[in-house]
C-alpha atoms as a PDB file:
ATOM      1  CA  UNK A   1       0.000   0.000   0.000  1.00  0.00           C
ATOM      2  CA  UNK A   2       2.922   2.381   0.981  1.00  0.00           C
ATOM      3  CA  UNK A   3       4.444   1.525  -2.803  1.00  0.00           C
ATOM      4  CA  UNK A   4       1.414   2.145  -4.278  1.00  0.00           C
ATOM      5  CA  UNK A   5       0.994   5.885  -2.351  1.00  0.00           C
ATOM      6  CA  UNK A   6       4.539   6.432  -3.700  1.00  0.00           C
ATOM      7  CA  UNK A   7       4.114   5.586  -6.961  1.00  0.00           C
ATOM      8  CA  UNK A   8       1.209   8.082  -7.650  1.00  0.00           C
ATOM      9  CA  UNK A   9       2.900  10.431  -5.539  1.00  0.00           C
ATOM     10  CA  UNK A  10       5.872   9.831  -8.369  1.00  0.00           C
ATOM     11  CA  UNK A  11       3.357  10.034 -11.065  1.00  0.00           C
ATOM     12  CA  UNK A  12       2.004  13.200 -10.384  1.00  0.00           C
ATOM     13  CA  UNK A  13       5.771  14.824  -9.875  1.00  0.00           C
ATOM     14  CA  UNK A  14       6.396  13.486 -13.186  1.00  0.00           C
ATOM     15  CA  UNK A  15       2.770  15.427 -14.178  1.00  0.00           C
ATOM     16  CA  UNK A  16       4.100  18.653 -13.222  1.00  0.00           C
ATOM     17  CA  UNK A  17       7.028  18.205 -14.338  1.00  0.00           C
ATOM     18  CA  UNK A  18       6.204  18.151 -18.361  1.00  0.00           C
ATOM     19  CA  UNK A  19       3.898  20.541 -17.598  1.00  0.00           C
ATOM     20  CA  UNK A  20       6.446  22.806 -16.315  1.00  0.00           C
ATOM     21  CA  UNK A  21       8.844  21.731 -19.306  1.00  0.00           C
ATOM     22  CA  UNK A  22       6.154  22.615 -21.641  1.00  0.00           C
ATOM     23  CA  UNK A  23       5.570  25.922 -20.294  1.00  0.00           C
ATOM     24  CA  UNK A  24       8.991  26.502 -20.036  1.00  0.00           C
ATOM     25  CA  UNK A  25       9.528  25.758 -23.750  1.00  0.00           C
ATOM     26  CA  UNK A  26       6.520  28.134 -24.493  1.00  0.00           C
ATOM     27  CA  UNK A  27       8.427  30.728 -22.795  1.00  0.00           C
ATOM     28  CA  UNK A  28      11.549  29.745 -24.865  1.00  0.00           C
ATOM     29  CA  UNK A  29       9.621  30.208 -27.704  1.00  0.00           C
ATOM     30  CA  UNK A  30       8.685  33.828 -27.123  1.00  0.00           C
ATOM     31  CA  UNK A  31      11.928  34.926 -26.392  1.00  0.00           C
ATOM     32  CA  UNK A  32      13.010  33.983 -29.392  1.00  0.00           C
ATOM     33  CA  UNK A  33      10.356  35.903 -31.999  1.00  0.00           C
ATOM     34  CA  UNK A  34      10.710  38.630 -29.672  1.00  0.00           C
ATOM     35  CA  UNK A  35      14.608  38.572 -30.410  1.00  0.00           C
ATOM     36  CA  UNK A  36      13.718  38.704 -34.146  1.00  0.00           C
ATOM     37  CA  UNK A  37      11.537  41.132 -33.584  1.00  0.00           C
ATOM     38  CA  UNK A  38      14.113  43.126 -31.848  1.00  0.00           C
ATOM     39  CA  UNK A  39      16.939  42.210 -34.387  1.00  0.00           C
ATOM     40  CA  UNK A  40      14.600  42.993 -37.715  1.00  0.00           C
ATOM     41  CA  UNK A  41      13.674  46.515 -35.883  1.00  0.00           C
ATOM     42  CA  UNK A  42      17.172  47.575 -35.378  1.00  0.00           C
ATOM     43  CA  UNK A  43      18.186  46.380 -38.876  1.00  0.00           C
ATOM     44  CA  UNK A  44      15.415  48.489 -40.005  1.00  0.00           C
ATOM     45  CA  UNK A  45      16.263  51.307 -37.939  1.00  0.00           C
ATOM     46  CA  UNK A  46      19.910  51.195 -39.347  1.00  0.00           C
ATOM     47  CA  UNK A  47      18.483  51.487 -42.919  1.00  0.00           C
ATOM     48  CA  UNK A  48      16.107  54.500 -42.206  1.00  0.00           C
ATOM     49  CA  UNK A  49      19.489  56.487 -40.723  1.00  0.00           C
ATOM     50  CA  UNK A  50      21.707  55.534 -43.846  1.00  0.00           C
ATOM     51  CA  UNK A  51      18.520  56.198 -46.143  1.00  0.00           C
ATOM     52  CA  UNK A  52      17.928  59.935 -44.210  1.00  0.00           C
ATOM     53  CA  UNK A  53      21.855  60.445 -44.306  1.00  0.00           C
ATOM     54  CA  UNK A  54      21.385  59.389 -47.953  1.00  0.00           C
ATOM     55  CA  UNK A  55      18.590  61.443 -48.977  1.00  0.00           C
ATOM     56  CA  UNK A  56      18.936  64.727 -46.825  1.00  0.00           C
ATOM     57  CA  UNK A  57      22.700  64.628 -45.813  1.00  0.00           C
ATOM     58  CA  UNK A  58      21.714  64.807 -42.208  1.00  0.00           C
ATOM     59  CA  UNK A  59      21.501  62.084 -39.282  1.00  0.00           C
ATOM     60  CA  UNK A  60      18.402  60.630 -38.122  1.00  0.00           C
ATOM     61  CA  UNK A  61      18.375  62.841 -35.059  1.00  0.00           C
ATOM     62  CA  UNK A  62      18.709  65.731 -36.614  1.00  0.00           C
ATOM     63  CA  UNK A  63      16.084  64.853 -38.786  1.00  0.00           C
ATOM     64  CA  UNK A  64      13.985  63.610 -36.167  1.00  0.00           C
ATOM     65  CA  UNK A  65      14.842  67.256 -33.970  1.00  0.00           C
ATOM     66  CA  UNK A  66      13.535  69.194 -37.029  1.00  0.00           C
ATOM     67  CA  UNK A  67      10.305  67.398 -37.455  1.00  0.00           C
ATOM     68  CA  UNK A  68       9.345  67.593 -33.925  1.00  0.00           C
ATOM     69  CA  UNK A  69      10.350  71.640 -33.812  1.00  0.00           C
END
């Protein structure tokens, strides 16, 4: 009887346990689209300054200065 009380005891570790490793995986998951996210918006922040330094000779902070003045 004492095995048995162990053995579901065991069982329902094991339970929480995948459920844990699935969450954590879901968790995984977002990190990584939110580091794409974060690594497309910086490329595509790096190609609006060179396109403003290309098309107005000025940074993108200067740019953005005169816009909000």
């Amino acid at each position: 009887m004492a095995a048995g009380a162990l053995r579901a005891a065991v069982d329902a570790q094991d339970t929480t346990i995948r459920e844990a490793r699935q969450l954590l995986e879901g968790v995984r998951s977002e990190v990584a689209s939110f580091d794409v996210a974060r690594a497309t918006a910086e490329s595509d922040l790096t190609h609006l300054a060179q396109s403003c330094a290309d098309a107005v000779q000025m940074s993108l902070d200067t740019v953005l200065a005169d816009v909000e003045a």
